[in-house]
C-alpha atoms as a PDB file:
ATOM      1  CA  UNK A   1     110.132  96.012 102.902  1.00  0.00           C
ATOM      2  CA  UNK A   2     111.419  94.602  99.966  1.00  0.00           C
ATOM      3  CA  UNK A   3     108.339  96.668  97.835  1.00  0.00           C
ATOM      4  CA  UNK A   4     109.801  99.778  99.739  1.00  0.00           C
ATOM      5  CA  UNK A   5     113.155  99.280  98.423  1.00  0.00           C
ATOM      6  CA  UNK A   6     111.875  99.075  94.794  1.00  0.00           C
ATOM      7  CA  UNK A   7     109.900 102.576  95.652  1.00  0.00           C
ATOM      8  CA  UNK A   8     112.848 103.579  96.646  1.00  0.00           C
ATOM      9  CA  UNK A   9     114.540 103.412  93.604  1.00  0.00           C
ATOM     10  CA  UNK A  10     112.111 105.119  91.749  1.00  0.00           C
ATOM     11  CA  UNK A  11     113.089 107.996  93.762  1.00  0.00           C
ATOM     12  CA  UNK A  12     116.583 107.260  93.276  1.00  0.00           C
ATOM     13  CA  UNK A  13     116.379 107.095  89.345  1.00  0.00           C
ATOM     14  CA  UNK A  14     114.556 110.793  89.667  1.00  0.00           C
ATOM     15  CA  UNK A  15     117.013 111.970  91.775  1.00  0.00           C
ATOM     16  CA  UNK A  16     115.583 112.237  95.035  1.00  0.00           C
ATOM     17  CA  UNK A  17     116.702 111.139  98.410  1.00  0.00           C
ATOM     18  CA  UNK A  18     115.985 107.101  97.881  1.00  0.00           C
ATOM     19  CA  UNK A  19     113.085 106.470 100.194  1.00  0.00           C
ATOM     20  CA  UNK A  20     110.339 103.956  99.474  1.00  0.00           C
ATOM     21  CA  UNK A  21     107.096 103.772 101.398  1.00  0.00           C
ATOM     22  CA  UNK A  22     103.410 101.373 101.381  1.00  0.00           C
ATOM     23  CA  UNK A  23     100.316 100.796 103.532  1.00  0.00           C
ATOM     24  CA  UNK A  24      99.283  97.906 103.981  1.00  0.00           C
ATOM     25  CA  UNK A  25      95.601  96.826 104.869  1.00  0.00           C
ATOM     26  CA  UNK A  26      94.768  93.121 105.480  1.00  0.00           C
ATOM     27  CA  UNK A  27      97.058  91.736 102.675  1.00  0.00           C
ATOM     28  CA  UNK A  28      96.689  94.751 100.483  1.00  0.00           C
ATOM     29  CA  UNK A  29      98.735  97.441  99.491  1.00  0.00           C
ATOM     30  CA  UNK A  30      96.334 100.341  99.313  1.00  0.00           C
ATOM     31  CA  UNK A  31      98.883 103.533  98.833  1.00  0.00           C
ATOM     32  CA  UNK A  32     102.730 103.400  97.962  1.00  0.00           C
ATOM     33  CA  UNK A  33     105.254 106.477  97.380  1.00  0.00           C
ATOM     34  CA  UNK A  34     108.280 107.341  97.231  1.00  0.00           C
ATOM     35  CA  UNK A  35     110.445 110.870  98.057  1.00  0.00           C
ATOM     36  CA  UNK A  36     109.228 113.604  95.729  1.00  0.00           C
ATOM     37  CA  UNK A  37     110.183 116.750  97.319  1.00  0.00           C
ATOM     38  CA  UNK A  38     112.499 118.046  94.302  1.00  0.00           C
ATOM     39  CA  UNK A  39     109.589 116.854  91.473  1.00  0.00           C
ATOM     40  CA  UNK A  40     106.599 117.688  93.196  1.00  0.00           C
ATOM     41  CA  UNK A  41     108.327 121.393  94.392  1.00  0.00           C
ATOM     42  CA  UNK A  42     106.587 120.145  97.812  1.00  0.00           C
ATOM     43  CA  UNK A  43     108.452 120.165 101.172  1.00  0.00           C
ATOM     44  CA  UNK A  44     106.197 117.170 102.221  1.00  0.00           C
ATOM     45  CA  UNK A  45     106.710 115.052  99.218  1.00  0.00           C
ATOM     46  CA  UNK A  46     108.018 112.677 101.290  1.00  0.00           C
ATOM     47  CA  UNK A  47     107.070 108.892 100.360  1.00  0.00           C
ATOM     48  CA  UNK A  48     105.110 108.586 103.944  1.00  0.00           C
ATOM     49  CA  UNK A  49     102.961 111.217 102.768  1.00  0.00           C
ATOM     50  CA  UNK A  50     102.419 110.327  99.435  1.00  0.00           C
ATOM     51  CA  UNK A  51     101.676 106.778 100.585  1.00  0.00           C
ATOM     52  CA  UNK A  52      99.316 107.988 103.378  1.00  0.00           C
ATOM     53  CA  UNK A  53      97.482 109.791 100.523  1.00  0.00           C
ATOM     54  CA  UNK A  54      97.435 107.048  98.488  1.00  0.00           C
ATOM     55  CA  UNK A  55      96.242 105.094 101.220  1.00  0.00           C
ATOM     56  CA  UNK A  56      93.413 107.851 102.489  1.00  0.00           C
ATOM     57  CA  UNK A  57      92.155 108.061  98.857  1.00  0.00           C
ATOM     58  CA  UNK A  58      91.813 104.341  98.908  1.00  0.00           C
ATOM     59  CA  UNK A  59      89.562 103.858 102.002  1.00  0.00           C
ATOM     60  CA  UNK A  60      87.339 106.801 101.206  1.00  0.00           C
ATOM     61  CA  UNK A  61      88.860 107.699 105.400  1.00  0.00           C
ATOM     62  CA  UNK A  62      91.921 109.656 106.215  1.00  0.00           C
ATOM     63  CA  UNK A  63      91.928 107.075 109.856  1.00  0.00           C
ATOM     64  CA  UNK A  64      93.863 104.169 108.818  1.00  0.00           C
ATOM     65  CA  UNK A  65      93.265 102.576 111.828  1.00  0.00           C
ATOM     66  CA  UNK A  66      94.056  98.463 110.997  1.00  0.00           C
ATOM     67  CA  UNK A  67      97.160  99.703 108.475  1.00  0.00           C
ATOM     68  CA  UNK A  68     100.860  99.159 108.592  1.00  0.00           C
ATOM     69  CA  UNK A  69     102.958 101.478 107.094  1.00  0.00           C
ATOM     70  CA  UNK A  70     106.296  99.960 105.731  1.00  0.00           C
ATOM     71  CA  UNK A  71     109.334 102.373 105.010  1.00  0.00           C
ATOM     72  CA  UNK A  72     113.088 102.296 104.249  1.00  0.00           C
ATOM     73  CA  UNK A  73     113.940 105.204 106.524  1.00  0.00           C
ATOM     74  CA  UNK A  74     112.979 105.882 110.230  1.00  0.00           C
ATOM     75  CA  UNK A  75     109.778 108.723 109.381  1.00  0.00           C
ATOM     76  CA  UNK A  76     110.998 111.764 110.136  1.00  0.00           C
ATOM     77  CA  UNK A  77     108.653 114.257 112.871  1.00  0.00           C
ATOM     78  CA  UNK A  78     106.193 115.540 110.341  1.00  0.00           C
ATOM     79  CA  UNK A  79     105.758 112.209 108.474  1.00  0.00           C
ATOM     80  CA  UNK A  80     105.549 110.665 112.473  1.00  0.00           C
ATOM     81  CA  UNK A  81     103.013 113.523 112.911  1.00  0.00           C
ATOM     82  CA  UNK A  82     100.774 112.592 110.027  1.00  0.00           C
ATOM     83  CA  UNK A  83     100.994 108.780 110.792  1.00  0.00           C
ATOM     84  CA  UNK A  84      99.776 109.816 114.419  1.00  0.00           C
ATOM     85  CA  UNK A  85      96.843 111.921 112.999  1.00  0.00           C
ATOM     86  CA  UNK A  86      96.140 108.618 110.359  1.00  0.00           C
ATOM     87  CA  UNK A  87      95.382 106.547 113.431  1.00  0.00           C
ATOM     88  CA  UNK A  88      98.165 104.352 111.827  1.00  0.00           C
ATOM     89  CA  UNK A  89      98.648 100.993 114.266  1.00  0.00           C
ATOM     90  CA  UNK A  90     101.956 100.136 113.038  1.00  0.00           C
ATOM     91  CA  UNK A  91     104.988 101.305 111.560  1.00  0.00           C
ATOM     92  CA  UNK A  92     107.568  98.769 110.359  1.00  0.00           C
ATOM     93  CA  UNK A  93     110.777 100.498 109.022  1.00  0.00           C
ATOM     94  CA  UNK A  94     114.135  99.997 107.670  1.00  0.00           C
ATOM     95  CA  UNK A  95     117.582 102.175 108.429  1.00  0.00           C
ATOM     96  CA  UNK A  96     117.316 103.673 111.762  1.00  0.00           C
ATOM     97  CA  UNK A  97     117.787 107.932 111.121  1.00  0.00           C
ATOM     98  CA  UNK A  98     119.989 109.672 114.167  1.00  0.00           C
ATOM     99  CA  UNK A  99     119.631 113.023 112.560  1.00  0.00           C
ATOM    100  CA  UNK A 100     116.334 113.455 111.892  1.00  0.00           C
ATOM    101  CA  UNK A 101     114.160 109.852 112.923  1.00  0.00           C
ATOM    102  CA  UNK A 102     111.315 110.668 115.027  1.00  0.00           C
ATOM    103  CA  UNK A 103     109.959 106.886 115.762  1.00  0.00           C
ATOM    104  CA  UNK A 104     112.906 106.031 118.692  1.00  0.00           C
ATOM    105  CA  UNK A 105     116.590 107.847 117.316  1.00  0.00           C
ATOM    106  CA  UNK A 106     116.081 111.249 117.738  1.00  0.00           C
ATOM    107  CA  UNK A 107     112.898 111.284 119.095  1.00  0.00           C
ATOM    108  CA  UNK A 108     110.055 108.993 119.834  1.00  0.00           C
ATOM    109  CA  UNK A 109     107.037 110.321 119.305  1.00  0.00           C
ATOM    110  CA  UNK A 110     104.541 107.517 118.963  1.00  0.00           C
ATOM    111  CA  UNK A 111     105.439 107.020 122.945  1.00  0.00           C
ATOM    112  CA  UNK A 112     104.622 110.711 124.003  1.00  0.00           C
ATOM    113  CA  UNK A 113     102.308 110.294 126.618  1.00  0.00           C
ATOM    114  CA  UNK A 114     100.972 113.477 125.980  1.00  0.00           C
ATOM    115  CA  UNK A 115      99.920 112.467 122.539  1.00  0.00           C
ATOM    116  CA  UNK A 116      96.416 110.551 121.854  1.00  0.00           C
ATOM    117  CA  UNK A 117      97.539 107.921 119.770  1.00  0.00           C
ATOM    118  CA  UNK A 118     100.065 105.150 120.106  1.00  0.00           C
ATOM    119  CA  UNK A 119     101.453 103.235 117.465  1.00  0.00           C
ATOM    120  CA  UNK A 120     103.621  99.732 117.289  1.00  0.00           C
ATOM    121  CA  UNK A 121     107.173 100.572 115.824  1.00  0.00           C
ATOM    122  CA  UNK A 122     109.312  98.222 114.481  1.00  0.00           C
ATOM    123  CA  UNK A 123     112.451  99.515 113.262  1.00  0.00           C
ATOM    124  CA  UNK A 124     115.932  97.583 111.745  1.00  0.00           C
ATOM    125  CA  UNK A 125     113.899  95.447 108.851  1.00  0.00           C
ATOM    126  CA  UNK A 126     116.509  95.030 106.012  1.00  0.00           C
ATOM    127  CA  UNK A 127     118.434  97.290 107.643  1.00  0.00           C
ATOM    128  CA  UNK A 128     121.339  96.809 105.827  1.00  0.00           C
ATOM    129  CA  UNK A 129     119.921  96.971 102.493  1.00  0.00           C
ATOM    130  CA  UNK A 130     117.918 100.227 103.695  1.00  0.00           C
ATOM    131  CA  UNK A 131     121.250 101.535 104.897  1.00  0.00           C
ATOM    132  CA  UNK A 132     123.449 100.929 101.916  1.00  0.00           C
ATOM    133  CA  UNK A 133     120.737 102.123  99.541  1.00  0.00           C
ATOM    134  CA  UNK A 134     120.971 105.247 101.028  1.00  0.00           C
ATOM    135  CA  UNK A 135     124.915 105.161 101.762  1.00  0.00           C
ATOM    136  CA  UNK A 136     125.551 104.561  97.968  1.00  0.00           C
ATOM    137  CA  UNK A 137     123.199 107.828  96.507  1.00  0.00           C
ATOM    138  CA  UNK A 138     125.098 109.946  98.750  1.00  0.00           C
ATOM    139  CA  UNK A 139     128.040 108.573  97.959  1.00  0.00           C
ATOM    140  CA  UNK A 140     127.251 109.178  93.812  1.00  0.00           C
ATOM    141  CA  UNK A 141     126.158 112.743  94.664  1.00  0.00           C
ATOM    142  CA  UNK A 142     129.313 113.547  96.816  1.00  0.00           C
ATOM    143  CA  UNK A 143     131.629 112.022  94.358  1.00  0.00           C
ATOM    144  CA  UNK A 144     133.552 109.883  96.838  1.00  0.00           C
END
């Protein structure tokens, strides 16, 4: 999560929402991203995506069936959507999103039964650190 955080940043330093992502396979990282809406001009810029694309690219597969994805921010439904459709087995995230999380706050999509793929989810990792992250760029842009 730690690696996320520095993604994050990246993001952060471009002026996007700060939002970090990786896959991991075995004990490698095999795609990493970060938020990239604004630079890219692409609503799903998002560092899930990019990561998963990364990660795709990688294995020569778009099923990333024995991978964890790691990111800062509860995945949002299309980024829980493309995870699903990745064959994904785990998702291991940060600050937990009540607006917009799609892995257990809002809604919980890798336990729709009517879906064909389950996931693991485990959310709250660094939490805090994910949290404030976020908390402070909003902060900066509001000017409070």
């Amino acid at each position: 999560m730690r690696t996320a955080l520095e993604l994050a940043l990246r993001a952060e330093q471009a002026g996007e929402v700060p939002i970090g992502a990786l896959v991991v396979q075995g004990r490698d990282i095999i795609g990493s991203g970060w938020n990239q809406p604004i630079a890219l001009q692409d609503p799903s810029a998002h560092a899930e995506i990019i990561a998963l694309r990364a990660a795709a690219a990688v294995n020569g597969n778009y099923r990333l069936e024995s991978a964890t994805l790691y990111v800062t921010l509860e995945p949002c439904a299309m980024c829980t959507g493309a995870l699903l459709n990745a064959r994904v087995a785990r998702v291991v995230f940060g600050a937990w999103d009540a607006k917009a999380g799609a892995c257990g706050s809002l809604f919980d999509l890798p336990r729709e039964p009517k879906l064909t793929h389950r996931m693991d989810v485990f959310g709250g990792v660094l939490r805090d650190e994910c949290s404030e992250q976020l908390q402070r760029f909003f902060r900066a842009r509001r000017g409070t």
